[in-house]
C-alpha atoms as a PDB file:
ATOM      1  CA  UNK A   1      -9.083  -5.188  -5.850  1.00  0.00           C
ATOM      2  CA  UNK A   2     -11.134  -2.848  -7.290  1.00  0.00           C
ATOM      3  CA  UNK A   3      -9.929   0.013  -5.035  1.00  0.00           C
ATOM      4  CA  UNK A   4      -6.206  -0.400  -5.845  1.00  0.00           C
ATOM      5  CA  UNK A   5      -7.139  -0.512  -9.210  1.00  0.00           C
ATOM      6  CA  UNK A   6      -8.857   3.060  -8.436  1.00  0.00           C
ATOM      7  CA  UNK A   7      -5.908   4.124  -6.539  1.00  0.00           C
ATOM      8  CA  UNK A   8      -3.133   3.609  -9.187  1.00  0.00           C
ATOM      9  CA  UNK A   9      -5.328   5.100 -12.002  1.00  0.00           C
ATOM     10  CA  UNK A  10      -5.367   8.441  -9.472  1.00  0.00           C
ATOM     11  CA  UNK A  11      -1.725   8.437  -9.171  1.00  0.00           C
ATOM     12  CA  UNK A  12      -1.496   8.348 -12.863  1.00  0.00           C
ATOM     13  CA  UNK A  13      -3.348  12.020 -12.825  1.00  0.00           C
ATOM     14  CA  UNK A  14      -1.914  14.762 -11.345  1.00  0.00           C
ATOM     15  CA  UNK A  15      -4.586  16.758 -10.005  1.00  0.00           C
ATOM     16  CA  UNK A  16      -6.066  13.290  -8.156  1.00  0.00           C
ATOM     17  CA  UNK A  17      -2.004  11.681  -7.467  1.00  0.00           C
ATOM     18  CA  UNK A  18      -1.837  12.910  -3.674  1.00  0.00           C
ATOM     19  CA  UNK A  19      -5.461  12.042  -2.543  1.00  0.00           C
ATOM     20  CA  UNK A  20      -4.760   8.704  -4.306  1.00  0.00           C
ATOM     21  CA  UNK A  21      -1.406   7.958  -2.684  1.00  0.00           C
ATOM     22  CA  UNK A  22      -3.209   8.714   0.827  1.00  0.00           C
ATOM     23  CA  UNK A  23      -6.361   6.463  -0.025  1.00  0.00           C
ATOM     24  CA  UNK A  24      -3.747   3.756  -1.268  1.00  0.00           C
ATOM     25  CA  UNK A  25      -1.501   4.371   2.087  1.00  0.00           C
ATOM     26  CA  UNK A  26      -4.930   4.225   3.836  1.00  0.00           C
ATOM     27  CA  UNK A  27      -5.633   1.006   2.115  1.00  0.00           C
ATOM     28  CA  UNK A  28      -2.268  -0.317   2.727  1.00  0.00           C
ATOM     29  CA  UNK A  29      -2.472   0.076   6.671  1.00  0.00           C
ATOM     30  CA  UNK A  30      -5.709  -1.681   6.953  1.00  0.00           C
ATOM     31  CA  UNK A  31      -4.655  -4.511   5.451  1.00  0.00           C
ATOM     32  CA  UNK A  32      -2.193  -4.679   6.840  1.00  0.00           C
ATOM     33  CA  UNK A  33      -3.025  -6.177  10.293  1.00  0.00           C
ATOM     34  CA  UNK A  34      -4.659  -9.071   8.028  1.00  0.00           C
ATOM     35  CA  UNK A  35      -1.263  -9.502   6.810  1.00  0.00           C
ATOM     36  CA  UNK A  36       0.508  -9.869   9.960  1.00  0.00           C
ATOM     37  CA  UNK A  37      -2.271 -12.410  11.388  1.00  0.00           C
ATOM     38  CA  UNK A  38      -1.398 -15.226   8.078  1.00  0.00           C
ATOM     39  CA  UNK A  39       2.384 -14.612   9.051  1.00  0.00           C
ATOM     40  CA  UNK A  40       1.319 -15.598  12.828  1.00  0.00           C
ATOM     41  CA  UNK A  41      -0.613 -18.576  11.721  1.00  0.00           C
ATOM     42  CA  UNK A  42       1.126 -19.640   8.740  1.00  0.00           C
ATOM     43  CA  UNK A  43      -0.009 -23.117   9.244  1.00  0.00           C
ATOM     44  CA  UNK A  44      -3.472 -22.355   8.279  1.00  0.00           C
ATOM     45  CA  UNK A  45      -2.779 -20.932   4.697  1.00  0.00           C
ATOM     46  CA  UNK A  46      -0.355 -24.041   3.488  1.00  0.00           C
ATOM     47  CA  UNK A  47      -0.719 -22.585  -0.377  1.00  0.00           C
ATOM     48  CA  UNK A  48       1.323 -19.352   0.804  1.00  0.00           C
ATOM     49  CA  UNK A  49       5.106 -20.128   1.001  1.00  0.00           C
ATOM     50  CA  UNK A  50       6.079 -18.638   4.680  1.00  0.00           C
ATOM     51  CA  UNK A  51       8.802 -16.602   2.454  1.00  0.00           C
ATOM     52  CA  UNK A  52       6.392 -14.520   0.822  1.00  0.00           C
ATOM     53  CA  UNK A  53       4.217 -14.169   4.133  1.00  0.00           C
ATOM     54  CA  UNK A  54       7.664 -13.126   5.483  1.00  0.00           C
ATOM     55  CA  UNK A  55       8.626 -10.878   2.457  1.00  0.00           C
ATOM     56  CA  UNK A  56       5.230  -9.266   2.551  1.00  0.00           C
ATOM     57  CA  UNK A  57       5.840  -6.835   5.362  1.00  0.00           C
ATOM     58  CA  UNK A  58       9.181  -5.199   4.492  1.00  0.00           C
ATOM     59  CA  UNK A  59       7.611  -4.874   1.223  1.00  0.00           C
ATOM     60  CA  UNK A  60       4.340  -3.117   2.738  1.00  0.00           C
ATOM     61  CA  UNK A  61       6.492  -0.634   4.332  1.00  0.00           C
ATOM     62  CA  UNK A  62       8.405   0.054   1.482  1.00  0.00           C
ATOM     63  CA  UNK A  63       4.888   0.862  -0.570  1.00  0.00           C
ATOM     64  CA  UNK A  64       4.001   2.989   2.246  1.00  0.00           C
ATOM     65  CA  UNK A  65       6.999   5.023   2.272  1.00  0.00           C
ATOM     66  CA  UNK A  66       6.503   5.659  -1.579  1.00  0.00           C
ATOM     67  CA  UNK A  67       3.053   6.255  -1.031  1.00  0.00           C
ATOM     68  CA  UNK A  68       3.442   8.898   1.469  1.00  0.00           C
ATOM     69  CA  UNK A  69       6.767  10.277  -0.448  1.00  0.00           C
ATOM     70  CA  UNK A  70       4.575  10.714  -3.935  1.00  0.00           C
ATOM     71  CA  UNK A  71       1.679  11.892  -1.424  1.00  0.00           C
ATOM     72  CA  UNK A  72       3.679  14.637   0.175  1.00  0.00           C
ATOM     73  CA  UNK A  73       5.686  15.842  -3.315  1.00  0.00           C
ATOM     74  CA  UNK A  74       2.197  16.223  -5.172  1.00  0.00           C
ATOM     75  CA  UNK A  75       1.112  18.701  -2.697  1.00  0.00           C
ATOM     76  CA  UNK A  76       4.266  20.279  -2.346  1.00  0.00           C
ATOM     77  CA  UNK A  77       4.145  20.657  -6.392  1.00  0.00           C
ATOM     78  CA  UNK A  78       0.712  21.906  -6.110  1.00  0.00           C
ATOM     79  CA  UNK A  79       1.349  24.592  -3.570  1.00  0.00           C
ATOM     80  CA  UNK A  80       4.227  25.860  -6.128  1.00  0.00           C
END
């Protein structure tokens, strides 16, 4: 928790906004396998609605689109 914590104050300065995006796209890929394994054995987490475990990985690409979009426009803005 402490990382994305990290990560979103980075974003919130310019100078650290595209190393931060690619830490917190980083971030978002590892977990992401952790992700998919709770959807696969939903049975075993009974306090997670299978919605959300469902809703989760639509929404992970979506943050990783924005995180490489804000990644990739910070550099291009720094090159300028």
């Amino acid at each position: 928790m402490r990382s994305e914590l990290l990560g979103a104050a980075g974003l919130a300065i310019r100078s650290n906004r595209s190393p931060a995006a690619w830490s917190l796209f980083a971030l978002t890929v590892a977990v992401t396998p952790a992700n998919v394994h709770m959807l696969q054995h939903a049975s075993d987490f009974p306090s997670v609605p299978v919605w959300l475990l469902v809703a989760r990985l639509p929404l992970q690409a979506a943050l990783l689109a924005l995180l490489a979009w804000v990644a990739m426009r910070s550099l291009n803005r720094n090159r300028n």
